[in-house]
Protein backbone atom coordinates (compact mmCIF):
# COMPACT_ATOMS: atom_id res chain seq x y z
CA UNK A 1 -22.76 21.92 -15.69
CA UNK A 2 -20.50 18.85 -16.55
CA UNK A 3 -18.89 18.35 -19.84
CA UNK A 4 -19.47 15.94 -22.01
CA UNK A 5 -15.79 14.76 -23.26
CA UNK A 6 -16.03 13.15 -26.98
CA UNK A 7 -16.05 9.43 -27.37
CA UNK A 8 -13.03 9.69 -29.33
CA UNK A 9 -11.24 11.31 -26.44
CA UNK A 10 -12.97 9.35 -23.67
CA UNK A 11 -11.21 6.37 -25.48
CA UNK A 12 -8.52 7.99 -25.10
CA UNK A 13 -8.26 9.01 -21.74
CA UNK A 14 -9.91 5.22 -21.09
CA UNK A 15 -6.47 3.93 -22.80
CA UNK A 16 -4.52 6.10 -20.35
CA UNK A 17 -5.79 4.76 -17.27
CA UNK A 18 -4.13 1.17 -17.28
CA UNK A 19 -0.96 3.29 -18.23
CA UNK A 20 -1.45 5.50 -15.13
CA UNK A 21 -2.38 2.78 -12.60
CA UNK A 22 0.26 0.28 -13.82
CA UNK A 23 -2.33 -2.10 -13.75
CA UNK A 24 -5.89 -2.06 -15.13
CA UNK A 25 -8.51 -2.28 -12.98
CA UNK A 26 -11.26 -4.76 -12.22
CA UNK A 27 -14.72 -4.43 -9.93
CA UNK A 28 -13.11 -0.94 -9.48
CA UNK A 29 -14.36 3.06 -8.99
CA UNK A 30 -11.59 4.94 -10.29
CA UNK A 31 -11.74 8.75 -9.92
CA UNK A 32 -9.14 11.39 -11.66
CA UNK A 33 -9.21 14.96 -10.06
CA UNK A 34 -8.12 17.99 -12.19
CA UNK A 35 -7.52 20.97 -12.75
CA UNK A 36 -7.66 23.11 -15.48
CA UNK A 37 -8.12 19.92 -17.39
CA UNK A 38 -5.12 18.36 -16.49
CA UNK A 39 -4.71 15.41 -14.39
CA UNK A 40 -3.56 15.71 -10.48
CA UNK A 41 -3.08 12.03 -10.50
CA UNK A 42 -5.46 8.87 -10.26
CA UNK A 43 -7.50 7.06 -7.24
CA UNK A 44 -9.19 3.39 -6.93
CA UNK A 45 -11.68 1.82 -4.83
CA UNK A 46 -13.52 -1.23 -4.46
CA UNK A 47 -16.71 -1.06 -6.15
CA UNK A 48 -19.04 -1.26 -3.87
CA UNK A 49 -21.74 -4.00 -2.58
CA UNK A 50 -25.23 -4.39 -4.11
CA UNK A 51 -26.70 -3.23 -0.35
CA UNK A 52 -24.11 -0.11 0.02
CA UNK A 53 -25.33 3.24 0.70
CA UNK A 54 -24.33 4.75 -2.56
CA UNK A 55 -24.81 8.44 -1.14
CA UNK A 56 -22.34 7.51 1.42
CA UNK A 57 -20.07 5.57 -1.20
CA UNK A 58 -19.95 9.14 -2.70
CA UNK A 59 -19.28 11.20 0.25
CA UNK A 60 -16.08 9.09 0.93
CA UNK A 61 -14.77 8.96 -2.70
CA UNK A 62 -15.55 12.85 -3.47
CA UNK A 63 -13.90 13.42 0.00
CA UNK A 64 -10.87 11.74 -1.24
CA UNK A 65 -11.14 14.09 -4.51
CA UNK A 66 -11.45 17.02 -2.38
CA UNK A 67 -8.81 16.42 -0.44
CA UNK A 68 -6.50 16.82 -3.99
CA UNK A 69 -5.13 20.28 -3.76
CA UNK A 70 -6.45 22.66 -6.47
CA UNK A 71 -8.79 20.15 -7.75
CA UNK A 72 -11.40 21.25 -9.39
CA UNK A 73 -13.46 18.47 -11.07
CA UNK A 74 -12.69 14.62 -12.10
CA UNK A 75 -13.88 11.87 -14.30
CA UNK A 76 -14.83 8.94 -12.91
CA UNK A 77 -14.79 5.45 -14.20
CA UNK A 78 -16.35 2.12 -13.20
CA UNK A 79 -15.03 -1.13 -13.96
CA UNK A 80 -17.53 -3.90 -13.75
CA UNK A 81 -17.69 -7.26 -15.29
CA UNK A 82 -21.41 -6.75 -15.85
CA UNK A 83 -22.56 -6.50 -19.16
CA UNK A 84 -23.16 -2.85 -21.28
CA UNK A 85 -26.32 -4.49 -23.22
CA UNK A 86 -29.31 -3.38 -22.83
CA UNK A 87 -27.49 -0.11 -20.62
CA UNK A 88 -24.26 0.99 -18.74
CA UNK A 89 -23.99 -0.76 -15.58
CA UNK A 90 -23.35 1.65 -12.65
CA UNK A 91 -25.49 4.26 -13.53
CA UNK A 92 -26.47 4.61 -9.64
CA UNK A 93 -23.44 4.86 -8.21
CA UNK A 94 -22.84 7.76 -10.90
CA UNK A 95 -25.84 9.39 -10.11
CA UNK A 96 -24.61 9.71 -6.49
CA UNK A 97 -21.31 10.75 -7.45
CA UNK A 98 -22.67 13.75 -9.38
CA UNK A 99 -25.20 14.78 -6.88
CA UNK A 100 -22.34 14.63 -4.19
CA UNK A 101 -19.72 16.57 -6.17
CA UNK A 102 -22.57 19.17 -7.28
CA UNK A 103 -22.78 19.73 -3.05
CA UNK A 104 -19.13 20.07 -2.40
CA UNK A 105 -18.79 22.28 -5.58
CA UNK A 106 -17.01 20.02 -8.16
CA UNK A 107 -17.12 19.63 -11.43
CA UNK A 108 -17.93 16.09 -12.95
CA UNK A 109 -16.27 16.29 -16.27
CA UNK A 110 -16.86 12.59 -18.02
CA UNK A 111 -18.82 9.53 -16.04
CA UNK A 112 -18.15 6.54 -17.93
CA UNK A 113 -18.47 2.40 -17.15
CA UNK A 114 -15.93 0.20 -18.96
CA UNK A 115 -18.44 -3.28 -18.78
CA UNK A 116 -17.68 -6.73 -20.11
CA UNK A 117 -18.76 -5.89 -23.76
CA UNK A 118 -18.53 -2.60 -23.81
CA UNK A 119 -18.24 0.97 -22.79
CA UNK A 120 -19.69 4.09 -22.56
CA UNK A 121 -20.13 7.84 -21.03
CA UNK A 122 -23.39 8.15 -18.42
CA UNK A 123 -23.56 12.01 -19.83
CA UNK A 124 -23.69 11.00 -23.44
CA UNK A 125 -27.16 10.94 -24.57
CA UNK A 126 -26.19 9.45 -28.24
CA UNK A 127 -24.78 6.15 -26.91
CA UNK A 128 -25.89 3.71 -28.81
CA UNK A 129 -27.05 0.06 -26.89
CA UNK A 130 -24.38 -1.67 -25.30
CA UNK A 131 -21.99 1.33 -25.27
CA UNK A 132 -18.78 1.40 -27.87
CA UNK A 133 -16.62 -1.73 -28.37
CA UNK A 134 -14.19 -2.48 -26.23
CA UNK A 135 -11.32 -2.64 -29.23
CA UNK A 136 -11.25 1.06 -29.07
CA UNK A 137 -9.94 1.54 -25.31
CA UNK A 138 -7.56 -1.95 -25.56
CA UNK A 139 -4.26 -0.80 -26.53
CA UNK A 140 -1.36 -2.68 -25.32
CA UNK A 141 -3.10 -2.44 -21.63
CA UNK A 142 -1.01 -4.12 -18.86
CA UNK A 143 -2.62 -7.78 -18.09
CA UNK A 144 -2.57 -6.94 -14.13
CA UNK A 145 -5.36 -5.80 -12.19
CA UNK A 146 -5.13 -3.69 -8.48
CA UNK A 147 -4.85 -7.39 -6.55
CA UNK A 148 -1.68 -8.27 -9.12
CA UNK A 149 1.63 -8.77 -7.05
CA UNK A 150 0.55 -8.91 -3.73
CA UNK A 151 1.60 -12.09 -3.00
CA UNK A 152 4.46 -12.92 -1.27
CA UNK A 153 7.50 -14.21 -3.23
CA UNK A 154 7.80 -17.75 -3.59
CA UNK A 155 10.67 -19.68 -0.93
CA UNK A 156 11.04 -22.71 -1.10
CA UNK A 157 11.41 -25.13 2.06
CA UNK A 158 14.79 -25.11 2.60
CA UNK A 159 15.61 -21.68 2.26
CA UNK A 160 12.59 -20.87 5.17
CA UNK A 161 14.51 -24.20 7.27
CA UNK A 162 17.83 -21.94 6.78
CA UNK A 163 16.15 -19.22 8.15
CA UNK A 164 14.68 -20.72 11.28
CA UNK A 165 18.02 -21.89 12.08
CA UNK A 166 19.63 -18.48 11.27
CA UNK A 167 17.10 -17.07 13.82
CA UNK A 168 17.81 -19.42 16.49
CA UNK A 169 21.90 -18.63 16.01
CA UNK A 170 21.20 -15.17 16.17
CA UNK A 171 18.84 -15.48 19.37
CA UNK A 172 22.15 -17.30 21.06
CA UNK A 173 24.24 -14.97 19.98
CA UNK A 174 22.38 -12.04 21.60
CA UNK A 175 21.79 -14.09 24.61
CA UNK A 176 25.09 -14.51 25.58
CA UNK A 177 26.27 -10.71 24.32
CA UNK A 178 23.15 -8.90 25.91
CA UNK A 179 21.61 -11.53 27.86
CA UNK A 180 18.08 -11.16 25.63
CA UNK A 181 16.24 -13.95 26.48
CA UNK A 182 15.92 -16.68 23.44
CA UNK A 183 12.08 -17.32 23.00
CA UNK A 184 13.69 -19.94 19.92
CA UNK A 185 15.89 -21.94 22.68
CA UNK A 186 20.07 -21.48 23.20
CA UNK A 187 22.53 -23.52 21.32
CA UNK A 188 25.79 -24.22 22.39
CA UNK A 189 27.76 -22.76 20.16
CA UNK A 190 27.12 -19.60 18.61
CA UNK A 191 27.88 -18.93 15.17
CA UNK A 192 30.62 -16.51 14.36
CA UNK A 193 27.88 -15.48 11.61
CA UNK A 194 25.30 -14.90 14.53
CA UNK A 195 27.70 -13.24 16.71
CA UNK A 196 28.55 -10.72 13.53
CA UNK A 197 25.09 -9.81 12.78
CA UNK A 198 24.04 -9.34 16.89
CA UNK A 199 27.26 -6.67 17.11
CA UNK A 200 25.51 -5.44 13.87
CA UNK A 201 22.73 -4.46 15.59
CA UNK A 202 24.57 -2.22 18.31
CA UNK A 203 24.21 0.42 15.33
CA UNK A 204 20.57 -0.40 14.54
CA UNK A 205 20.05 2.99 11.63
CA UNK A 206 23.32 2.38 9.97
CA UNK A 207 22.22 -1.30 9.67
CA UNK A 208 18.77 -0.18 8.21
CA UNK A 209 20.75 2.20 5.93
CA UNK A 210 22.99 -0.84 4.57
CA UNK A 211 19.54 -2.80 4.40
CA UNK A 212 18.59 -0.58 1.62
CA UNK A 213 21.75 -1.50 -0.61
CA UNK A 214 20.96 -5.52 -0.02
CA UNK A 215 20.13 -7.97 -2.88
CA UNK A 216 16.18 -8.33 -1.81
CA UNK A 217 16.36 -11.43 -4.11
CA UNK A 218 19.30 -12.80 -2.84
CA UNK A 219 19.50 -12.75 0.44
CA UNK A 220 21.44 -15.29 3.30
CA UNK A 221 19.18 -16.72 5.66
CA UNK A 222 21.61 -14.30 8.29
CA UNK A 223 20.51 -11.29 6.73
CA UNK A 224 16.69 -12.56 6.72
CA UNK A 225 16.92 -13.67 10.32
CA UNK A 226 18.35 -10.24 11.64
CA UNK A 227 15.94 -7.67 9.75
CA UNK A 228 12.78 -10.40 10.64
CA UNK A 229 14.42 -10.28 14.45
CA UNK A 230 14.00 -6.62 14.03
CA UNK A 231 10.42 -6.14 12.62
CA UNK A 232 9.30 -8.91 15.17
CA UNK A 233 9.90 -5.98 17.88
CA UNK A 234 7.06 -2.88 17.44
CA UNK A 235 9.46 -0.54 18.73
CA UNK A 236 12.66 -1.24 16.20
CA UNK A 237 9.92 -1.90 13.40
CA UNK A 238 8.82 1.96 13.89
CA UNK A 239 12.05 2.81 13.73
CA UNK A 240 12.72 1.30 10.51
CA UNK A 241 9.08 2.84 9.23
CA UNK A 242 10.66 6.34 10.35
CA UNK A 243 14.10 6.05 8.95
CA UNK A 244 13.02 4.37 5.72
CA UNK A 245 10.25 7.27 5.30
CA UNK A 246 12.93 9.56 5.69
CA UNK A 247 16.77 9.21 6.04
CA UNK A 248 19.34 7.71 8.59
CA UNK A 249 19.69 11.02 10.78
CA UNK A 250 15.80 10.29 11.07
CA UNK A 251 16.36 6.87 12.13
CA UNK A 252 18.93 8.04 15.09
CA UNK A 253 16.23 10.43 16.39
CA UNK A 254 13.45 7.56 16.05
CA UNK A 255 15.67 5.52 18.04
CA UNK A 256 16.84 8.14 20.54
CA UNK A 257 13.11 8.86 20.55
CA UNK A 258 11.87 5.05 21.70
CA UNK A 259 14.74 5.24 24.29
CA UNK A 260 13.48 8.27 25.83
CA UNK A 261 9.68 7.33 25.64
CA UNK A 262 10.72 3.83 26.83
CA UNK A 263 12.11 5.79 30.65
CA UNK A 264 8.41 8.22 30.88
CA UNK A 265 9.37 11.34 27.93
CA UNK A 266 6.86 11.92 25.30
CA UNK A 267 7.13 10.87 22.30
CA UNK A 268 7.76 13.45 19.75
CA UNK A 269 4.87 14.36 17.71
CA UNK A 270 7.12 14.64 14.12
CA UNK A 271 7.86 11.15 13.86
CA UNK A 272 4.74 9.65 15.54
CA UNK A 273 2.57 11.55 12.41
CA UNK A 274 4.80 9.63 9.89
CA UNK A 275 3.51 6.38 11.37
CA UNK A 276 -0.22 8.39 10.27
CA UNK A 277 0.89 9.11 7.11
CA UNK A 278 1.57 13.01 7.87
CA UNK A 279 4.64 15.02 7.26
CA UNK A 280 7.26 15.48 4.68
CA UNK A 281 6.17 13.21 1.55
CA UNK A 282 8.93 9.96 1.72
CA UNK A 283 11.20 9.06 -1.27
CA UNK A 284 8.93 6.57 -3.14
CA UNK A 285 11.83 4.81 -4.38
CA UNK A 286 13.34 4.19 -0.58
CA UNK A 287 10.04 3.01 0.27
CA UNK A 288 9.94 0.70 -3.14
CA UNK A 289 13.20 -0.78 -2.11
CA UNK A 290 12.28 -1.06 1.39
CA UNK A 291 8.63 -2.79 0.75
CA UNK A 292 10.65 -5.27 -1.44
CA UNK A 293 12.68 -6.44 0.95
CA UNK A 294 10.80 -6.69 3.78
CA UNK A 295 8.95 -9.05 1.12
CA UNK A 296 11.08 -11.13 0.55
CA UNK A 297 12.16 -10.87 4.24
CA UNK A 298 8.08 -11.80 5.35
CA UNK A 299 8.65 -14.89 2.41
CA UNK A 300 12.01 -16.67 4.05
CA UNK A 301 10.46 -16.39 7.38
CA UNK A 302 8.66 -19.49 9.18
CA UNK A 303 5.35 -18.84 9.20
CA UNK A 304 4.67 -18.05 12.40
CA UNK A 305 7.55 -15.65 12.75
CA UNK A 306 6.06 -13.08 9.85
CA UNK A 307 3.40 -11.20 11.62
CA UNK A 308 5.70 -8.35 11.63
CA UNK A 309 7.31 -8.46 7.90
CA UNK A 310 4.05 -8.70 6.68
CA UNK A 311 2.34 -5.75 9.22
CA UNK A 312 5.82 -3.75 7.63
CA UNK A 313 5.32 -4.68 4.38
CA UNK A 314 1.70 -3.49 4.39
CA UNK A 315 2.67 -0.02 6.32
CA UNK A 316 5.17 0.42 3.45
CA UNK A 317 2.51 -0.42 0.26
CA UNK A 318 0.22 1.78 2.32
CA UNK A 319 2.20 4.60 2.07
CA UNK A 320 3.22 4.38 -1.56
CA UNK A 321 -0.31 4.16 -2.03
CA UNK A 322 -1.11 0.67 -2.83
CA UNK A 323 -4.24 -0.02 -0.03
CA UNK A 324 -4.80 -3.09 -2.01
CA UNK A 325 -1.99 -4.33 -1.05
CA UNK A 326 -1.59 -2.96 2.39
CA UNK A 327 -5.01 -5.13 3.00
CA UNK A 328 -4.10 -8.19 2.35
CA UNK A 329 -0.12 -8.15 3.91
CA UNK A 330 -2.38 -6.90 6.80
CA UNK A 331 -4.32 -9.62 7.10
CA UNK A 332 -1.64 -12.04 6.33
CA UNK A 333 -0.20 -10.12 9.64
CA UNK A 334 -2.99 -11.09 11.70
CA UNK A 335 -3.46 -14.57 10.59
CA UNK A 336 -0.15 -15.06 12.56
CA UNK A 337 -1.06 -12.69 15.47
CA UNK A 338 -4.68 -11.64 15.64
CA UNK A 339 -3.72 -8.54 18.12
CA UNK A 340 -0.80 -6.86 16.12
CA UNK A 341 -1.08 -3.49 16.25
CA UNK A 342 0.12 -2.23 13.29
CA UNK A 343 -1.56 -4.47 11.35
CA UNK A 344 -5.23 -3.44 13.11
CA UNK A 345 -4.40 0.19 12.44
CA UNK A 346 -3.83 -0.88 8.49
CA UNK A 347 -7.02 -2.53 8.26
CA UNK A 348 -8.89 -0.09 9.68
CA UNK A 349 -7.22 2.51 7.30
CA UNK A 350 -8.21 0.19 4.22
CA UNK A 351 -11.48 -0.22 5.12
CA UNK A 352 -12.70 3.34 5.91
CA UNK A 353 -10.22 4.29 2.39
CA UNK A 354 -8.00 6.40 4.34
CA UNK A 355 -4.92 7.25 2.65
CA UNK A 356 -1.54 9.36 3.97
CA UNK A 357 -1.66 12.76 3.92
CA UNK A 358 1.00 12.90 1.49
CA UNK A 359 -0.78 10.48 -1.30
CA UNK A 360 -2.89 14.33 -2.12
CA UNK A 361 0.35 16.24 -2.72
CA UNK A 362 1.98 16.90 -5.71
């Protein structure tokens, strides 16, 4: 039997969500596993379309709950700007919910809808018409919804022109140290700068070690044009995923790894699953400083030369969580090449909600 939570501490909870998000949600299913009453953490999802199959709406969100070790129940919580009067919007997609979580054995504790004028519990039978005003659940909530910072910093024309010719320095430089063919055209002279940053390279995890320490927000077109260089190529963009999910000694097997796979050897099976989202659980804060830069990286870049920043950036959001976010630098990815890898495999994961393994760990 669910249990009906107060509408004094519904409110409550309500007021926490925002807090636990960092944003609060809009058009949104949001579902909180616990156990023993206690929170395991906090999930969102697009609400879904008026034609969706509800029942399989629920199989995929309850799956997700499921998937939350030791859960035992959740509340869930719809956020719709539909209005409460004359009833609770949602009230089928609840009614799905609870008949899917009754199947897999889970407990639906509250099931409430925060609407445009008002809110409510589905399992409260004293509610009166058009729920409980929304003054009670409105405290100090932050102004952001899910979508809220995905866009990419703001660069202005110059500093993208300084880029593009940082790029083309460094593409001279590393054709006349390596003989890497310039897809940007040769120049003829090479920038000490260029020549500097191409040695740099030679040592490609200490470089993405030092990345870490950068100045996201102030960065030299040099130091956009090498790490954008870098994510442009799938093989030292993996490498970066790897070492920035883990630690530099990571980054040296990655890269011994690619070598080796590169002349016939297999590829080993530890540091493909991080690119899945399996393993160890990353350092959230490496991958916050990481998704930042590669930002503002994917903002300095010409247009046509972001696909991979922005395929990175999304791989990086998707692993701390934020699918919102993964979708659209995905897309943003594929607007500049419709067949990048990466970013297909993102957008598939968004789509069908799939998360990494290590988003249902404590």
């Amino acid at each position: 039997m669910s249990t009906i939570v107060a509408a004094a501490d519904a409110a409550h909870l309500l007021r926490l969500v925002p807090r636990l998000l960092d944003y609060t949600p809009t058009q949104s299913l949001v579902v909180i596993p616990l156990r023993s009453g206690r929170s395991l953490g906090v999930m969102r999802v697009d609400l879904p379309p008026d034609d969706a199959d509800l029942d399989a709406v629920a199989s995929t969100v309850v799956g997700l709950a499921c998937r939350v070790a030791g859960v035992e129940g959740f509340v869930a919580v719809v956020y719709t700007d539909e209005s409460a009067d004359p009833a609770l919007p949602g009230a089928d997609l609840i009614g799905a919910l609870r008949r899917t979580a009754r199947a897999c054995g889970l407990d639906v504790v509250d099931a409430l809808t925060v609407a445009a004028d008002g809110w409510g519990s589905h399992l409260d039978p004293t509610l009166p018409r058009g729920g409980h005003p929304l003054a009670l659940i409105e405290h100090r909530a932050p102004a952001s919804d899910q979508s809220s910072g995905a866009d990419l910093p703001l660069a202005d024309a110059s500093e993208v022109a300084g880029t593009a010719a940082a790029l083309a320095s460094l593409e001279s430089a590393l054709t006349v140290l390596c003989g890497i063919p310039s897809t940007l055209g040769a120049e003829t002279r090479v920038d000490p700068a260029a020549l500097q940053a191409a040695c740099a390279l030679d040592d490609l995890p200490a470089l993405y070690e030092e990345m870490l320490e950068w100045d996201a927000a102030a960065l030299d077109p040099m130091r956009v044009a090498v790490l954008g260089w870098c994510l442009s190529r799938p093989s030292l963009r993996d490498v970066a995923i790897v070492q920035w999910s883990g630690d530099q000694d990571r980054g040296d097997d990655a890269l011994d790894a690619q070598r080796r796979w590169e002349d016939g050897d297999e590829y080993p099976v530890d540091l493909a699953e991080v690119l899945w989202g399996e393993g160890p659980r990353p350092d959230p804060e490496r991958l916050l400083r990481a998704l930042e830069l590669v930002r503002q990286v994917a903002a300095r870049l010409p247009a046509d030369e972001r696909a991979g920043a922005c395929a990175t950036a999304g791989w990086l959001a998707w692993a701390l969580g934020r699918s919102t976010h993964a979708g659209r630098y995905a897309a943003a990815a594929l607007e500049v090449d419709p067949r990048l890898g990466l970013a297909e495999i993102l957008m598939s994961f968004v789509q069908s909600s799939h998360l990494p393994d290590w988003a249902f760990r404590r």
